[in-house]
Protein backbone atom coordinates (compact mmCIF):
# COMPACT_ATOMS: atom_id res chain seq x y z
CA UNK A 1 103.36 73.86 100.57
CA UNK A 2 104.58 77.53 98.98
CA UNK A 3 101.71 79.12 100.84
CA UNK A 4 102.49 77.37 104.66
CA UNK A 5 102.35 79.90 107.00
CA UNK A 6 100.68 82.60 105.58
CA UNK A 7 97.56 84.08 107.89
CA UNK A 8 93.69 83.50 106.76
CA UNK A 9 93.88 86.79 106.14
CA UNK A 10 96.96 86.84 103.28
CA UNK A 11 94.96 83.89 101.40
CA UNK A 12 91.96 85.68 101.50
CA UNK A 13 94.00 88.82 99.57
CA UNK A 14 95.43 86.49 97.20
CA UNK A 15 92.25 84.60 96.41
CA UNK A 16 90.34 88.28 95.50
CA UNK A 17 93.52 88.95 93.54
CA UNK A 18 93.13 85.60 91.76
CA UNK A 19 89.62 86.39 91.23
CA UNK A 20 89.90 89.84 89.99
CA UNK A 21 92.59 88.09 87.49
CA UNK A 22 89.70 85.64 86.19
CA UNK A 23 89.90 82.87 88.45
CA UNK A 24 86.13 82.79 89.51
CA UNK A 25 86.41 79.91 91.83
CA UNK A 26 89.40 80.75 93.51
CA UNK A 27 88.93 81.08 97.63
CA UNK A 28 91.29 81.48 100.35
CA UNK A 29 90.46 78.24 101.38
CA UNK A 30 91.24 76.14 98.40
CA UNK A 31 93.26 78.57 96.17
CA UNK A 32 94.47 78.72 93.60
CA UNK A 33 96.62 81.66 95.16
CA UNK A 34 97.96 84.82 92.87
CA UNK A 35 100.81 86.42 94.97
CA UNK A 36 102.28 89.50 93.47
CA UNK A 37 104.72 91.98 93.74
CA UNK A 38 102.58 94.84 95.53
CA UNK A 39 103.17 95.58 99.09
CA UNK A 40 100.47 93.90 100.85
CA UNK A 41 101.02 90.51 98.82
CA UNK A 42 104.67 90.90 98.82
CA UNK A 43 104.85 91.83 102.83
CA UNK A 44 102.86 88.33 103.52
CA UNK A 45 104.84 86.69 101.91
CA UNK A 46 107.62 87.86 103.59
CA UNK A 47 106.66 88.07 107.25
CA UNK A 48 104.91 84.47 107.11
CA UNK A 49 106.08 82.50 104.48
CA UNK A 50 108.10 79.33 105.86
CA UNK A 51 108.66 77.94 102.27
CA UNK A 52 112.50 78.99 102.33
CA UNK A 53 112.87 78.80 98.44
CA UNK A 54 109.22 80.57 97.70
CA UNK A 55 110.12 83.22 100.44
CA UNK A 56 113.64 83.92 98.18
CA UNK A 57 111.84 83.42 94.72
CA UNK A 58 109.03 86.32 95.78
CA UNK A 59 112.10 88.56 97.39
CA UNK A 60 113.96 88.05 94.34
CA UNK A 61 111.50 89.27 91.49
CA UNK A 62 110.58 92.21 93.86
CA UNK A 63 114.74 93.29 93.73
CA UNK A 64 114.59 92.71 90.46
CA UNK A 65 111.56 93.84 88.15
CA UNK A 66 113.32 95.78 85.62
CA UNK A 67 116.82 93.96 85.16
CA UNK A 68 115.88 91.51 82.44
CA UNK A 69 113.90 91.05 79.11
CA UNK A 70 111.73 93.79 77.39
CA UNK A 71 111.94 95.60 80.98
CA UNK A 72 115.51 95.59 81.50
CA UNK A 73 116.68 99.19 82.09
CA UNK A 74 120.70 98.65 82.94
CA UNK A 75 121.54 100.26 79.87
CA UNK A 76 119.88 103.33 80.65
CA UNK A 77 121.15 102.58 84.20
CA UNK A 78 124.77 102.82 82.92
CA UNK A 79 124.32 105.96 80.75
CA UNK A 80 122.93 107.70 83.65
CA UNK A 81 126.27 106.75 85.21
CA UNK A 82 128.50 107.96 82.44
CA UNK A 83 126.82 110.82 82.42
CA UNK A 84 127.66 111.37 86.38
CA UNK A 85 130.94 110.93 85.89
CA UNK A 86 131.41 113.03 82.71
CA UNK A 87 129.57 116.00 85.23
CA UNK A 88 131.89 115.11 88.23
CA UNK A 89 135.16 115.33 86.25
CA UNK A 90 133.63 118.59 84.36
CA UNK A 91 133.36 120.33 87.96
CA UNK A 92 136.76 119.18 88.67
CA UNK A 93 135.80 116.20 91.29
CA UNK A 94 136.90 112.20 90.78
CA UNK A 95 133.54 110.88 90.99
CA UNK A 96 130.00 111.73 91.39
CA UNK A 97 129.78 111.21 94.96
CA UNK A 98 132.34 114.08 95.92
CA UNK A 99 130.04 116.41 94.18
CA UNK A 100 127.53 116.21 96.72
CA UNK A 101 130.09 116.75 99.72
């Protein structure tokens, strides 16, 4: 039910996926079905998926690949931020944005 909707053509990209993955008997037909987070797996999914929760589950882990566990980069995220600020105030501006005004 995940998959409804999505062309011949989108199965048959997931299915070679699955297969490259080791999945030797997977087919477009039957599955089973790897959907990732590259753009022509991820842009099926969201022009043709009509499984409301499965469209937001795929939409959310693309938004969202480096904000949690091992890959979570906010920290740097916020020094980078700091750091903007510290330069803004430095060249006598209140925030980062105003230096590129």
């Amino acid at each position: 039910k995940k998959i409804d909707g999505l062309p011949a053509t989108a199965l048959g990209l997931v299915a070679q996926t699955t297969v490259s993955n080791g999945h030797e008997n997977a087919t477009a037909e039957n599955g089973p079905w790897m959907i990732t987070l590259d753009a022509p797996s991820f842009i099926f999914v969201m022009q043709h998926a009509r499984n409301c929760a499965f469209h937001e589950e795929v939409y959310r882990a693309y938004i969202t690949p480096a904000s949690s566990g091992d890959l979570d980069n906010t920290p740097i995220i916020n020094q980078i931020l700091k750091l903007r600020l510290k330069k803004a105030k430095l060249l006598n501006y209140n925030n980062y944005a105003e230096v590129w005004i």
